[in-house]
N, C-alpha and C. Protein backbone atom coordinates (compact mmCIF):
# COMPACT_ATOMS: atom_id res chain seq x y z
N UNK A 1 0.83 -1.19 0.00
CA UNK A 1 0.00 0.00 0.00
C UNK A 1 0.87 1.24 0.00
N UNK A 2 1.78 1.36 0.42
CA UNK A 2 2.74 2.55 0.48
C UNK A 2 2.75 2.87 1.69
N UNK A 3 1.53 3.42 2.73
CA UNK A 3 1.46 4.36 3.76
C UNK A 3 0.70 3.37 4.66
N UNK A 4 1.16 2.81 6.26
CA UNK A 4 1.00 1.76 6.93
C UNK A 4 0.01 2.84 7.88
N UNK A 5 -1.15 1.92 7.95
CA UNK A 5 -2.28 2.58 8.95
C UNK A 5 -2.60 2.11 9.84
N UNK A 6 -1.54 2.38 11.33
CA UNK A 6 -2.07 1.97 12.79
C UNK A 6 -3.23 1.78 12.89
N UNK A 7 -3.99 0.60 13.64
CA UNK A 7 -4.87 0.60 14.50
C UNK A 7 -5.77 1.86 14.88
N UNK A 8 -4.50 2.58 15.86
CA UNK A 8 -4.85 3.96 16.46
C UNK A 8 -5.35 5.04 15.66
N UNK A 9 -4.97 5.23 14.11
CA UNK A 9 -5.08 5.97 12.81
C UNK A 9 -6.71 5.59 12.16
N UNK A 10 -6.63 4.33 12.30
CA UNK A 10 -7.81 3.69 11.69
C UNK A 10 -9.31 4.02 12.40
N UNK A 11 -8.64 3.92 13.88
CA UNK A 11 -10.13 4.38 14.79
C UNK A 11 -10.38 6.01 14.57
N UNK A 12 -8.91 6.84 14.33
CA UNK A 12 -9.10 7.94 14.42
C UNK A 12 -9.80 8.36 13.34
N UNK A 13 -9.61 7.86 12.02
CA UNK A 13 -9.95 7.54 10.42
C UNK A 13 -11.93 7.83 10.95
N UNK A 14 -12.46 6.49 11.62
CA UNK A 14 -13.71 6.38 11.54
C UNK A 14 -14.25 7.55 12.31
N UNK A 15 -13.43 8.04 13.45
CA UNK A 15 -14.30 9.07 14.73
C UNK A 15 -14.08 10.00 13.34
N UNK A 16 -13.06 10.85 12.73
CA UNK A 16 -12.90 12.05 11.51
C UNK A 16 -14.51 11.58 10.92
N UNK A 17 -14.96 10.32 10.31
CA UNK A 17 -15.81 10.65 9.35
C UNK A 17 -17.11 10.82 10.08
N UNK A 18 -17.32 10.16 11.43
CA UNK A 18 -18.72 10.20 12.17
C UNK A 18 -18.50 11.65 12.66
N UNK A 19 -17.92 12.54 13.41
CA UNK A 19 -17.91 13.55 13.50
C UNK A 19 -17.85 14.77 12.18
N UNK A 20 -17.40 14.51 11.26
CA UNK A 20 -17.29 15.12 9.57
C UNK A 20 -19.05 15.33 9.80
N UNK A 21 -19.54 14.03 9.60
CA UNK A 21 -21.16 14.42 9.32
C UNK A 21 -22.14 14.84 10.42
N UNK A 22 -21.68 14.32 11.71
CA UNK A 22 -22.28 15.34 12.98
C UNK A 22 -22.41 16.89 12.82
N UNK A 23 -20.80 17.14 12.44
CA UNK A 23 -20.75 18.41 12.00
C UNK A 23 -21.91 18.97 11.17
N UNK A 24 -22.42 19.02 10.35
CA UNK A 24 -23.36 19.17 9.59
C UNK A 24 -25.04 19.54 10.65
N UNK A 25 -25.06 18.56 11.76
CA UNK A 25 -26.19 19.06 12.58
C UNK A 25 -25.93 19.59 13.78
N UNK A 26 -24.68 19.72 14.21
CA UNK A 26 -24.35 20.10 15.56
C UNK A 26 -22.89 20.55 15.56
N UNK A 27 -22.18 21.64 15.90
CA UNK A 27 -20.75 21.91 15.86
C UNK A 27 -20.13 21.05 16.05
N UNK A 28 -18.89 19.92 15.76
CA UNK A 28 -18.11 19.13 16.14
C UNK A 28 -16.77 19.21 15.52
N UNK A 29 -16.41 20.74 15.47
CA UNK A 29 -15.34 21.27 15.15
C UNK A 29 -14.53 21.24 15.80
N UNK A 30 -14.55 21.24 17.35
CA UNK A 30 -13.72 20.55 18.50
C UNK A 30 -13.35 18.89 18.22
N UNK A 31 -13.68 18.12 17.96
CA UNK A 31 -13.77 17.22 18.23
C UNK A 31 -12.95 16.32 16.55
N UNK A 32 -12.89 17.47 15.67
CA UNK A 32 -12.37 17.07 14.31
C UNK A 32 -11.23 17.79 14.64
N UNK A 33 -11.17 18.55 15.33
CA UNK A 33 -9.39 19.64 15.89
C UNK A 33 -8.92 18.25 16.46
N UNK A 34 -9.56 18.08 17.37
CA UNK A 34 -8.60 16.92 18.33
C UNK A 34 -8.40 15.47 17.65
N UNK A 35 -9.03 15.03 16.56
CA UNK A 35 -8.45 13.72 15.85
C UNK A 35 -7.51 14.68 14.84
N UNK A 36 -7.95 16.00 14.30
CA UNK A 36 -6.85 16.45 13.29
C UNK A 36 -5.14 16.31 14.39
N UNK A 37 -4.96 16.90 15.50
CA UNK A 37 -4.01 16.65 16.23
C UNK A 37 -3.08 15.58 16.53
N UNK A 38 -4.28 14.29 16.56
CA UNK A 38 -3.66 13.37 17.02
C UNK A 38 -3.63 11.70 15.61
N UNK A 39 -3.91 12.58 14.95
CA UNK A 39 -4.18 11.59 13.03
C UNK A 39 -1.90 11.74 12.85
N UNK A 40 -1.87 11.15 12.70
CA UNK A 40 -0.28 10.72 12.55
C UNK A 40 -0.01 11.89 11.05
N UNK A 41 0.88 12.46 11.16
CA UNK A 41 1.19 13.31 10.22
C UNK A 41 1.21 12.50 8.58
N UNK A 42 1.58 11.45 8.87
CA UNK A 42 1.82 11.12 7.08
C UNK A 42 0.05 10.73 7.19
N UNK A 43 -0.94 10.55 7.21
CA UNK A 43 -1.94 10.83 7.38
C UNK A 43 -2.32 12.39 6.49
N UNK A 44 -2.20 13.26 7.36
CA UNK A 44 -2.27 14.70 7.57
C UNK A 44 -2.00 15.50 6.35
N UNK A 45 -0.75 14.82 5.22
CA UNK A 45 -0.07 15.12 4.69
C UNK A 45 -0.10 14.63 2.92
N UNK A 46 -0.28 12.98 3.54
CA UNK A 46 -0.15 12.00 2.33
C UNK A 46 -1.50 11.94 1.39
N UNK A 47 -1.48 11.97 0.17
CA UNK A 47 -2.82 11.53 -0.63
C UNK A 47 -2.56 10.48 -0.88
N UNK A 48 -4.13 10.15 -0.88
CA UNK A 48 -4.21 8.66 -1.58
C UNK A 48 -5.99 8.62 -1.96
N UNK A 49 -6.29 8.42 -2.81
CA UNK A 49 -7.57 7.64 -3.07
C UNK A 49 -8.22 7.41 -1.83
N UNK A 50 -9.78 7.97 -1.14
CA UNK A 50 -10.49 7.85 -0.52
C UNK A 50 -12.00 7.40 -0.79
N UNK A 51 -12.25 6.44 -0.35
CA UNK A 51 -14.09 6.04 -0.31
C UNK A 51 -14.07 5.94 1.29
N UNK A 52 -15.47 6.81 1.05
CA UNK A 52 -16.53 6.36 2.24
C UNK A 52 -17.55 5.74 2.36
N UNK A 53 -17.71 4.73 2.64
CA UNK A 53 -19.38 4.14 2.29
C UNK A 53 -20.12 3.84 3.93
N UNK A 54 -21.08 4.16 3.84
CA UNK A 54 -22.09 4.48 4.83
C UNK A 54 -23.25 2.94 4.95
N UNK A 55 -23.41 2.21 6.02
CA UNK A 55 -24.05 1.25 5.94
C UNK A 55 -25.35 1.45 6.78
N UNK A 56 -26.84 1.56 6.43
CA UNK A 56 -27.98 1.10 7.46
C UNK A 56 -28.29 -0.70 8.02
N UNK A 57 -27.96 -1.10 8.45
CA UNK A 57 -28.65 -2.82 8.83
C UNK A 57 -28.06 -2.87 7.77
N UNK A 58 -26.71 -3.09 7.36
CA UNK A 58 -26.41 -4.00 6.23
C UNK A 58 -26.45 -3.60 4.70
N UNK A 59 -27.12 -2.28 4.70
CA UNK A 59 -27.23 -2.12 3.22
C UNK A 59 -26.60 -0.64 3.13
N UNK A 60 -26.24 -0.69 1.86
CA UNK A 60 -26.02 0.64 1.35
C UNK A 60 -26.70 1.97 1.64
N UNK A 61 -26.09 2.86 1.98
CA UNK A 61 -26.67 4.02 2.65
C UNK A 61 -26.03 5.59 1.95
N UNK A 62 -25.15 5.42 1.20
CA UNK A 62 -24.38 6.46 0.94
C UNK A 62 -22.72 6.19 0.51
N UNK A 63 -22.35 6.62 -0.52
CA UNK A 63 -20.80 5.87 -0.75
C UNK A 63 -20.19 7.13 -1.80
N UNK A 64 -19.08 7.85 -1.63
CA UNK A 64 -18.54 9.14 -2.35
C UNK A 64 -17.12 8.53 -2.36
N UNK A 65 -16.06 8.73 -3.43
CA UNK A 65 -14.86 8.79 -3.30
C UNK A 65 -14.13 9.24 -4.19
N UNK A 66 -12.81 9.27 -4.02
CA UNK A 66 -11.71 9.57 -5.21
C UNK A 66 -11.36 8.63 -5.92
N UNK A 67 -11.20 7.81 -7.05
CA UNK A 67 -9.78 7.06 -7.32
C UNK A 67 -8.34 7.21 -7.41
N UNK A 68 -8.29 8.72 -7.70
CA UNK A 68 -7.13 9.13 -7.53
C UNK A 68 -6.65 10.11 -6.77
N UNK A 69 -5.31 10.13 -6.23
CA UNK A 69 -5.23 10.80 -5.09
C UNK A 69 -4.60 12.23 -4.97
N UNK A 70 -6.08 12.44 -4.58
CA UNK A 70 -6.60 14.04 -5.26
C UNK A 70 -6.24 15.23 -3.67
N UNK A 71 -6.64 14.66 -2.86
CA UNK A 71 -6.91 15.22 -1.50
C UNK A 71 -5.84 14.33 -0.28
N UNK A 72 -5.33 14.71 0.47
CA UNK A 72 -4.36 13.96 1.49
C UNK A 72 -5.97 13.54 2.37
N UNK A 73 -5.16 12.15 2.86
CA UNK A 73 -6.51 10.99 3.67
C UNK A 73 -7.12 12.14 4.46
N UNK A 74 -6.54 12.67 5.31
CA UNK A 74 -7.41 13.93 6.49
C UNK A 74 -8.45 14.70 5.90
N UNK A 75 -8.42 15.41 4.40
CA UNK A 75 -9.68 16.05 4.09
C UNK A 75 -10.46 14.91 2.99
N UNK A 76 -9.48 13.62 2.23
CA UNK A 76 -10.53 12.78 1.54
C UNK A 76 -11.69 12.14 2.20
N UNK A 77 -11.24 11.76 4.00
CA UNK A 77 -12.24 11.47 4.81
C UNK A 77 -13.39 12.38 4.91
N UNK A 78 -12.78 13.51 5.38
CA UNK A 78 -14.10 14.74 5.76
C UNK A 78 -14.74 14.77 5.03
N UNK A 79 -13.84 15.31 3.46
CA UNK A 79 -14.57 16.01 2.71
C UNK A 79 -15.83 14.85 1.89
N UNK A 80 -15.65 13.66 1.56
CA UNK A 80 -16.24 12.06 1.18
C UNK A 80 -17.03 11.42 2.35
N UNK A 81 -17.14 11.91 3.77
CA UNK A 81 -17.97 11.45 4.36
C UNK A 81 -19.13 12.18 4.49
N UNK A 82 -19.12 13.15 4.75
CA UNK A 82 -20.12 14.37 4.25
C UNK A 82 -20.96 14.08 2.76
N UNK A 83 -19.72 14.11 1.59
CA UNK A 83 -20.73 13.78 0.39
C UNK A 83 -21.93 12.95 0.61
N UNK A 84 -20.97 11.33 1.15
CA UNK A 84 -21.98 10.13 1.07
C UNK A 84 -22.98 10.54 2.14
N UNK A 85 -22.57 11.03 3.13
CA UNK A 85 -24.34 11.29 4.02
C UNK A 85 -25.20 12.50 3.44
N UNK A 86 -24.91 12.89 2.70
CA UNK A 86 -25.44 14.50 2.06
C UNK A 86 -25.63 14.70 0.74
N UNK A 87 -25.19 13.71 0.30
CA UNK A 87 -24.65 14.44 -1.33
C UNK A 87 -25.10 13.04 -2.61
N UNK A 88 -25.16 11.66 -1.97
CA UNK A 88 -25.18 10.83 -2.88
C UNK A 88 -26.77 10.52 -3.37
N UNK A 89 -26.47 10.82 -4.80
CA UNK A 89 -28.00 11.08 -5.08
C UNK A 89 -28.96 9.93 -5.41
N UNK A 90 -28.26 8.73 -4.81
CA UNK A 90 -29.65 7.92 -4.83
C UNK A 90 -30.09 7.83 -3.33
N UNK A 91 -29.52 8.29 -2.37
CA UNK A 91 -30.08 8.34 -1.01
C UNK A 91 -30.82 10.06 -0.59
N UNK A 92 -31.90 9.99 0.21
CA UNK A 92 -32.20 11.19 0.68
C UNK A 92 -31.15 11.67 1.66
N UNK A 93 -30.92 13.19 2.23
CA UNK A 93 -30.14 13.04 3.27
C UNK A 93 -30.09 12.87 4.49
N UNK A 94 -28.78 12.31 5.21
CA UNK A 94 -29.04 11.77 6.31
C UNK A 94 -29.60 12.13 7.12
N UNK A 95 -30.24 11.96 8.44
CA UNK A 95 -30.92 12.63 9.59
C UNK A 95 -30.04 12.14 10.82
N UNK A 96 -30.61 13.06 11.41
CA UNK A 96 -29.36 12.80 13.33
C UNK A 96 -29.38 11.75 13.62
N UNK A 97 -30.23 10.97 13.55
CA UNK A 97 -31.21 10.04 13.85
C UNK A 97 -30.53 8.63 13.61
N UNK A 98 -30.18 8.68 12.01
CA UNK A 98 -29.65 7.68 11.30
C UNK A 98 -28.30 7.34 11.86
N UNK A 99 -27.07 8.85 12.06
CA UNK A 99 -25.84 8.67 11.65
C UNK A 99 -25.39 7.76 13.18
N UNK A 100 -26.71 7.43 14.67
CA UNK A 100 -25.70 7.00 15.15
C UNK A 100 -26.39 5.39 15.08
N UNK A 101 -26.60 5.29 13.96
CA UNK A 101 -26.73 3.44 13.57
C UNK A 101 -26.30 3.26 12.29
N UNK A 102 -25.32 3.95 11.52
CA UNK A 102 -24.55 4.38 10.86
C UNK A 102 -23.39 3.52 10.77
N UNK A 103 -23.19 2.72 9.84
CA UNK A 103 -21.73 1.59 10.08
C UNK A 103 -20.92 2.67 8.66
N UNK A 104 -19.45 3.10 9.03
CA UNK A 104 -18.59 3.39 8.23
C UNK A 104 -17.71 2.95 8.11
N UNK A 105 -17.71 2.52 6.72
CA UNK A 105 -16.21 2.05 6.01
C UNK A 105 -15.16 2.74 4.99
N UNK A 106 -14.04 3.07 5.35
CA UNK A 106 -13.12 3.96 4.85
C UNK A 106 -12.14 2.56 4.15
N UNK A 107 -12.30 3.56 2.68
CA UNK A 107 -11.30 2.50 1.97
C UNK A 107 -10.09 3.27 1.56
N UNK A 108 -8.99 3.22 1.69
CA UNK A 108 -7.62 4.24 1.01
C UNK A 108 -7.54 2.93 0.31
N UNK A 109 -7.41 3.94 -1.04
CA UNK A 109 -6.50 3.33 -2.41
C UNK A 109 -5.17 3.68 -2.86
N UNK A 110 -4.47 2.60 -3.16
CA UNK A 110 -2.95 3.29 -3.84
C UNK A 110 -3.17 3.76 -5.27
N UNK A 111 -2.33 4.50 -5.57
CA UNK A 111 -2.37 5.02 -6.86
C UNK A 111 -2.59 3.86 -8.16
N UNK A 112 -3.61 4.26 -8.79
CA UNK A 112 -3.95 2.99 -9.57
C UNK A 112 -2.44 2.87 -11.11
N UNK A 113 -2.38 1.69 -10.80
CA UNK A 113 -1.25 1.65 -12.51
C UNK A 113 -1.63 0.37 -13.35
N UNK A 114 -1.25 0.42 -14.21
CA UNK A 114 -1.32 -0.27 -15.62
C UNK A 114 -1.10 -1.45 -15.10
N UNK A 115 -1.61 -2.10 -15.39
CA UNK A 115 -1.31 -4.02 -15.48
C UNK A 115 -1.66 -4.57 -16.95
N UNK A 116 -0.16 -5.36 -17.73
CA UNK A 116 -0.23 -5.44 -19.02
C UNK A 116 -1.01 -7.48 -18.87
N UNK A 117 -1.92 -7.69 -19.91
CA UNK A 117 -1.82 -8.98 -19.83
C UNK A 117 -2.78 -9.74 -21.39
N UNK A 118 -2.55 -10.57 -21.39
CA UNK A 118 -2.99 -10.91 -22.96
C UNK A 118 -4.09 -11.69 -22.70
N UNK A 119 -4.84 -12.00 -21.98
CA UNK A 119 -6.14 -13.04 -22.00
C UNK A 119 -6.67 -12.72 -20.38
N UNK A 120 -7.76 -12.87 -20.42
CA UNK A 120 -8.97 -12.74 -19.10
C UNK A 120 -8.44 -13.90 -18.24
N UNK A 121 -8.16 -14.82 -18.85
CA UNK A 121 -7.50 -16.19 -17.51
C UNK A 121 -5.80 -15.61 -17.09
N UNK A 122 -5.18 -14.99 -17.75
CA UNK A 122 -3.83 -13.95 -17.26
C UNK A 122 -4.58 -13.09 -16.45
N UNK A 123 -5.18 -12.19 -16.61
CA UNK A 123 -5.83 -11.08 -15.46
C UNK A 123 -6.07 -11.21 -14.07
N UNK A 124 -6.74 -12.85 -14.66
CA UNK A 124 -7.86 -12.96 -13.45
C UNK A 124 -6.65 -13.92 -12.49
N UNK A 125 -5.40 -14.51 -12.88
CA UNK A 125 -4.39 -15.02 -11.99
C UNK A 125 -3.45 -14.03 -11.27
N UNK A 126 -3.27 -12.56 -12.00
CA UNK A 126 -2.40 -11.71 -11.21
C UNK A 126 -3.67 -10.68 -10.47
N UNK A 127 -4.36 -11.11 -10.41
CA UNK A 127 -5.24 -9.66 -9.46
C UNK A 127 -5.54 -10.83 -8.17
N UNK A 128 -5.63 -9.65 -7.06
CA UNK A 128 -6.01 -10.51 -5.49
C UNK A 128 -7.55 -10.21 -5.13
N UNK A 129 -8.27 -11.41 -5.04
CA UNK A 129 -9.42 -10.75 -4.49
C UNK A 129 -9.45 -10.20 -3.37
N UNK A 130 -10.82 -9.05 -2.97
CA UNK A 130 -10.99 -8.20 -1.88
C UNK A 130 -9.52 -7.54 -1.55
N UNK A 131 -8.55 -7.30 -2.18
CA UNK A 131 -7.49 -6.36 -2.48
C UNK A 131 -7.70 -5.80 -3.70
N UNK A 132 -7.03 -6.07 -4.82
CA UNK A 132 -7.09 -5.05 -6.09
C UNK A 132 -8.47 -4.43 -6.05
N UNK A 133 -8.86 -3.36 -6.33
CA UNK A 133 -9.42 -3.00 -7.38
C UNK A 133 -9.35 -3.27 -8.97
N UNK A 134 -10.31 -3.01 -9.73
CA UNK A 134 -10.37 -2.59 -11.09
C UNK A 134 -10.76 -1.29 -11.86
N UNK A 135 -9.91 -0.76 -13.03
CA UNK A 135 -10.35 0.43 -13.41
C UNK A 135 -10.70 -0.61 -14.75
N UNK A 136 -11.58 -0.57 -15.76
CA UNK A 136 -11.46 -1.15 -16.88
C UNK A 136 -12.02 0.47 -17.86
N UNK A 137 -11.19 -0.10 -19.22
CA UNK A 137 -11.69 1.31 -20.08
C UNK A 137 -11.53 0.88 -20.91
């Protein structure tokens, strides 16, 4: 992946996006200062490809991201968790109500590159499932 994400980073990762969309009904600008503080600088600093996807009981609720790494992880979180509770237009938007039965999943992507290969049974032996992605074009 390039950029190794503590435990401690990862929890901080999920409180950034549940507070990102609190923000929206209640100030929690304190509370995005104090994970911005304590989010590990290459965090703070580094881009990479961000999704947020938002779960109700299991299902899809909201999902915004980059593929490419457009924004360093600290504002791809904020700014992509907000979209998906606010912004994704096959969901209405979220209510107070919802966000604290709200399951979030933060995906960082590495920079996507070329993979050369001559047949669909070559492809499908160098890609890892539930790791790679696919861009196809």
């Amino acid at each position: 992946m390039g950029m190794k994400v503590s435990k401690g980073d990862q929890q901080l990762l999920l409180d950034l996006a549940r507070q990102s969309i609190r923000n929206h009904f209640i100030s929690a600008q304190k509370e995005i200062g104090r994970i911005q503080q304590q989010l590990s600088p290459e965090l703070m600093s580094g881009h990479m490809g961000v999704f947020v996807s938002l779960h109700q009981q299991g299902r899809l609720r909201g999902c915004i991201g980059n593929i490419e790494p457009v924004k360093t992880v600290f504002h791809g979180v904020r700014d992509n968790s907000n979209h998906a509770a606010f912004n994704d237009s096959r969901f209405s938007p979220m209510t107070p109500e919802e966000l604290e039965t709200t399951t979030i999943e933060i995906s960082l992507l590495t920079t996507p590159k070329q993979i050369e290969y001559s047949d669909p049974q070559q492809l499908l032996s160098i890609l890892k499932p539930d790791i790679d992605g696919v861009i196809i074009e």
